[in-house]
Protein backbone atom coordinates (compact mmCIF):
# COMPACT_ATOMS: atom_id res chain seq x y z
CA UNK A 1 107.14 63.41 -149.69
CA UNK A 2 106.11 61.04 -151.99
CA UNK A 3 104.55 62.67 -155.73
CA UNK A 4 102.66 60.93 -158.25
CA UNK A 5 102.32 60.70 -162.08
CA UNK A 6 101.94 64.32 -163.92
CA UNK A 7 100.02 65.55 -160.85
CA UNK A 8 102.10 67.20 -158.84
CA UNK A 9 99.95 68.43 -155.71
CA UNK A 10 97.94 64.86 -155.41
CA UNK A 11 99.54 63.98 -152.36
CA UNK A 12 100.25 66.47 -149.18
CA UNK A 13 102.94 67.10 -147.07
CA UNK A 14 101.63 64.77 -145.17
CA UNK A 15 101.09 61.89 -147.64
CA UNK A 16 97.21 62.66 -148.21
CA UNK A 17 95.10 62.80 -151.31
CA UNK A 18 94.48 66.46 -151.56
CA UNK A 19 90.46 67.95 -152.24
CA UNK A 20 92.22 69.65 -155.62
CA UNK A 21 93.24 66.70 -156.66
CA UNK A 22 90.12 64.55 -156.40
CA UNK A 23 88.15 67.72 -157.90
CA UNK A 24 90.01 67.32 -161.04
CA UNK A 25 90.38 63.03 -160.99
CA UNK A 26 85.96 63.47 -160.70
CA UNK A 27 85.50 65.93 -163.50
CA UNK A 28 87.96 64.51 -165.68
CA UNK A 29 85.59 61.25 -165.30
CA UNK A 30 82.73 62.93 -166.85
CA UNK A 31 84.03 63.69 -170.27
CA UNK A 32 83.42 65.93 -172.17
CA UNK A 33 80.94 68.60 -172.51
CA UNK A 34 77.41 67.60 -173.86
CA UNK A 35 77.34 71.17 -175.63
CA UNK A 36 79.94 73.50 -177.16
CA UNK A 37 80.40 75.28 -174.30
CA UNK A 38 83.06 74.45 -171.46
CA UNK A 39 80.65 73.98 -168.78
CA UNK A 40 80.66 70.49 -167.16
CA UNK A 41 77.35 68.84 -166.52
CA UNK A 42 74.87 70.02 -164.37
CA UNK A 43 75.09 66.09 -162.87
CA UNK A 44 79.03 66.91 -162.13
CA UNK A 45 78.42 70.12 -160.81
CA UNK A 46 76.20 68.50 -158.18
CA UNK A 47 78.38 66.14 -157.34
CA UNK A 48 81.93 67.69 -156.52
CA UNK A 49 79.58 70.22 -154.39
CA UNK A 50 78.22 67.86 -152.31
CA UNK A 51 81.38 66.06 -151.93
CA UNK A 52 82.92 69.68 -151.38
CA UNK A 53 80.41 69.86 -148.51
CA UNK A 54 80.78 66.62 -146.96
CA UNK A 55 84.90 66.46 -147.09
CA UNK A 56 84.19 69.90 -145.08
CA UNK A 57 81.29 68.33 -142.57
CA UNK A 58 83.56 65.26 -141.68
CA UNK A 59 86.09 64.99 -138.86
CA UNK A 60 89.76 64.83 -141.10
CA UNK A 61 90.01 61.08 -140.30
CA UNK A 62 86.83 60.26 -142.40
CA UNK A 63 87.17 63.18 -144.89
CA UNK A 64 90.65 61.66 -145.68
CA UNK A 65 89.52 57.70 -145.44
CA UNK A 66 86.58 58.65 -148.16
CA UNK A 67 89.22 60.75 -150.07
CA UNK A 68 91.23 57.49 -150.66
CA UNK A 69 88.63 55.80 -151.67
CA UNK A 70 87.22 57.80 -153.94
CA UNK A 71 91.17 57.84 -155.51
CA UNK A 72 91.05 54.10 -155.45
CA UNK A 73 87.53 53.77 -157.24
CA UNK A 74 88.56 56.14 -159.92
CA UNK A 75 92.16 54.10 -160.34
CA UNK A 76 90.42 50.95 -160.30
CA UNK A 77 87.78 52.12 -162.64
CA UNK A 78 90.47 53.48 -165.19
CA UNK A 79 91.68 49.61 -165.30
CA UNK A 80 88.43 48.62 -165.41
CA UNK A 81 89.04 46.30 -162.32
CA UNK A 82 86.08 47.49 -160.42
CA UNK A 83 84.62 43.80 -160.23
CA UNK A 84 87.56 43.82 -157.06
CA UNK A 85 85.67 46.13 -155.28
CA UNK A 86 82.85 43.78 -155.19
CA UNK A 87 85.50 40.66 -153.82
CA UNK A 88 87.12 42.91 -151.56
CA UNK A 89 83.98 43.97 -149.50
CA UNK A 90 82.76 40.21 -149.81
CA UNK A 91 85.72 38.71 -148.15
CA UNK A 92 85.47 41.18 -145.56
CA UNK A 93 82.31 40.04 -145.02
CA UNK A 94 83.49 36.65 -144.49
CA UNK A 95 85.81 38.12 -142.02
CA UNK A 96 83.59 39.54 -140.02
CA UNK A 97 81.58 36.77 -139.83
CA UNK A 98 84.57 34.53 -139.08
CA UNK A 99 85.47 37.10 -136.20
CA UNK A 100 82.28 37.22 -134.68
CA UNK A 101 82.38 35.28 -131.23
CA UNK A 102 80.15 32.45 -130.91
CA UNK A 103 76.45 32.14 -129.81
CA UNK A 104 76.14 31.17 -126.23
């Protein structure tokens, strides 16, 4: 089982992003409190429950394909590389296109 960086329950026995794990990665994105108190933002809140909701709504194959992403936006983000998002869902575009059969 592979383990990552400092977090030690990120991935699953079997190699998946667990919900803990992308709780944390999301709040930790928000900063820090507005106020003095501990709370995270009401914005925040609303989020992770919604996302808590959906992961639980899904079938596992798309709770687990969004979980990745999510990962991968937040990593990308942290190295400010998010303009690859952008190229990545362009050239699939072009792919798509490319794979399309022809016009009869």
């Amino acid at each position: 089982m592979m383990r990552s960086r400092g977090s030690p329950d990120r991935i699953n026995s079997q190699g998946l992003l667990t919900k803990g794990y992308l709780r944390r990665r999301i709040a930790s994105q928000a900063g820090p409190p507005r106020d003095s108190s501990s709370e995270r933002s009401p914005l925040v809140d609303a989020l992770l429950e919604k996302l808590d909701t959906k992961l639980r709504e899904w079938g596992p194959e798309i709770a687990e394909q969004v979980r990745r992403q999510i990962a991968e936006m937040i990593d990308l983000a942290d190295r400010d590389l998010l303009d690859l998002v952008r190229s990545r869902s362009v050239e699939q575009e072009v792919v798509d296109l490319i794979d399309e059969p022809a016009p009869r």
